[in-house]
Protein backbone atom coordinates (compact mmCIF):
# COMPACT_ATOMS: atom_id res chain seq x y z
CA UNK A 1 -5.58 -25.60 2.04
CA UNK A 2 -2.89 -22.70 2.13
CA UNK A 3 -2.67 -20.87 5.20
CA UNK A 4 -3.39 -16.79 4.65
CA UNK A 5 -0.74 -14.64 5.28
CA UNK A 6 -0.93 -10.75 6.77
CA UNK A 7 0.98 -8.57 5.89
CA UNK A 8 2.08 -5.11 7.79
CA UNK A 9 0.90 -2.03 6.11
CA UNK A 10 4.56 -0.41 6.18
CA UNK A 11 5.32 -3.48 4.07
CA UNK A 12 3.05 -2.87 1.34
CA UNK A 13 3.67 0.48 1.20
CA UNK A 14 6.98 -0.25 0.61
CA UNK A 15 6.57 -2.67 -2.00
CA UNK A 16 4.27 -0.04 -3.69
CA UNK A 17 7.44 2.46 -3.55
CA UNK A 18 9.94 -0.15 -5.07
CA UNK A 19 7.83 -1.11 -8.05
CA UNK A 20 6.74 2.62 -8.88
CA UNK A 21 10.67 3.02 -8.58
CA UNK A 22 10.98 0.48 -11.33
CA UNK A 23 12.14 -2.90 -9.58
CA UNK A 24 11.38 -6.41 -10.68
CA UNK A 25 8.04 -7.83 -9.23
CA UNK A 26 10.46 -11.05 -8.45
CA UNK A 27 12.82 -8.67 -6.92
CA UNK A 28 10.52 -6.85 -4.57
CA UNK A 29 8.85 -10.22 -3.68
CA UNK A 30 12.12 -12.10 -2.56
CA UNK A 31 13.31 -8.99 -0.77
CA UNK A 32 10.23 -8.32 1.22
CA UNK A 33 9.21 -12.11 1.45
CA UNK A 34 5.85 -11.66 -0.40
CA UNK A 35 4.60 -15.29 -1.39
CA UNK A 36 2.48 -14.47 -4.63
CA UNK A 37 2.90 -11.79 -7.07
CA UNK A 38 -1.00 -11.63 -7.92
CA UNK A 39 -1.18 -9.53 -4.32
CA UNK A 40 1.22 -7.40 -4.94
CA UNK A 41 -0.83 -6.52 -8.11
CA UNK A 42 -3.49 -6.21 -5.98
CA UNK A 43 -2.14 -3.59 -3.97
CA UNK A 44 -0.53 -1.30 -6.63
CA UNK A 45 -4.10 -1.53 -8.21
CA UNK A 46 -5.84 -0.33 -4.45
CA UNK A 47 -3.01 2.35 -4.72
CA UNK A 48 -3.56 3.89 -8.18
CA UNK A 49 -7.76 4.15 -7.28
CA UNK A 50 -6.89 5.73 -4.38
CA UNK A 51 -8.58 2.71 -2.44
CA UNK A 52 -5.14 3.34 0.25
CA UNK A 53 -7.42 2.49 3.37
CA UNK A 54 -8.33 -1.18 1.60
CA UNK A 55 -4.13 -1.62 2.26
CA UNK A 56 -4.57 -1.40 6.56
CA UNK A 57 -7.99 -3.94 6.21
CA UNK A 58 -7.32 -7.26 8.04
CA UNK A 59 -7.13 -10.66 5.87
CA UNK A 60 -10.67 -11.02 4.28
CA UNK A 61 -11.97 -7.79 5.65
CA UNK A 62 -13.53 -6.52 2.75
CA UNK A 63 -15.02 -3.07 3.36
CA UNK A 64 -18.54 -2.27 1.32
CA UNK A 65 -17.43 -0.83 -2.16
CA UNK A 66 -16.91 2.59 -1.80
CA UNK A 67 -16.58 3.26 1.92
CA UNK A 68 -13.75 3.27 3.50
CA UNK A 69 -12.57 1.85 7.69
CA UNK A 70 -15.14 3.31 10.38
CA UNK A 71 -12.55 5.20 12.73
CA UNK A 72 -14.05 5.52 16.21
CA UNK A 73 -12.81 9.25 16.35
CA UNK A 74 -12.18 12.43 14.11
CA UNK A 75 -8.80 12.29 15.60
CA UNK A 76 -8.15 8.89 13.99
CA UNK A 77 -9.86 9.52 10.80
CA UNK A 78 -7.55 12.49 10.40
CA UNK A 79 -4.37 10.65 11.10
CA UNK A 80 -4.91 7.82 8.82
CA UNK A 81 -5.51 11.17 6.00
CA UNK A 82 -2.59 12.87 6.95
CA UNK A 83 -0.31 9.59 7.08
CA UNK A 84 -1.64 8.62 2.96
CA UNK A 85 -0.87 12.19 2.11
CA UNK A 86 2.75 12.43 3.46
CA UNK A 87 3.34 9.11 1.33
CA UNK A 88 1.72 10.82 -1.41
CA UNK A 89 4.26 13.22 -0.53
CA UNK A 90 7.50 11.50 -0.05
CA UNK A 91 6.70 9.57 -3.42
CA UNK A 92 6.73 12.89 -5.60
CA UNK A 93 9.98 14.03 -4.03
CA UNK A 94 11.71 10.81 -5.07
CA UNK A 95 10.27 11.35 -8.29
CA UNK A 96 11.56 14.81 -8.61
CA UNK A 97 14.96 13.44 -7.17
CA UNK A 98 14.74 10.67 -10.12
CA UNK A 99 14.33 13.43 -12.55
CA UNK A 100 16.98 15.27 -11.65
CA UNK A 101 19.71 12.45 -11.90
C-alpha cells in the first residue's frame, strides 16, 4: 500500500500560481516534487470554488461539506482570511503584469 504524502500549504499554493501562470502539469510536478498529477487537479479545483481552507487540512482530514477549519480564536480565523486574500491579491497583480508584457 502507498504511503500518503503531506504536503506544505506554501507548496500548493505555489503550484496553484505556476499552473494559472500557464506551466506544464509535468513541469510543476518535477519542480515541486509532487508524486501524482490527479492532486494537483485536486487543488486547483479547491482553489477555483473558493474551498482555499480544504488546502491547510491534514492528510484525510476531510472537513463536513460546506464548513470550513474551527479556529480556536477570532484572531486566527481572521489571519487565515487575510492570508487567502493577499494571495488573491498578489495573483491579480501578476496578471496585470502579464497583460502588460
Amino acid at each position: 500500500m502507498a504511503t500518503r504524502v503531506s504536503y506544505p500549504f506554501e507548496l500548493k499554493m505555489k503550484a496553484i500560481e505556476m499552473r494559472l501562470e500557464g506551466v506544464p502539469v509535468r513541469e510543476v510536478m518535477e519542480q515541486l516534487g509532487i508524486r501524482n498529477k490527479t492532486q494537483l487537479k485536486v487543488w486547483m479545483k479547491w482553489y477555483r470554488e473558493g474551498d482555499v481552507h480544504r488546502l491547510e487540512q491534514p492528510v484525510g482530514k476531510q472537513y463536513s461539506y460546506g464548513k470550513g477549519p474551527e479556529y480556536s480564536s477570532e484572531l486566527e480565523k481572521l489571519q487565515a482570511e487575510n492570508r487567502f486574500l493577499k494571495q488573491q491579491l498578489d495573483l491579480l497583480k501578476k496578471y496585470t503584469e502579464l497583460e502588460r508584457r
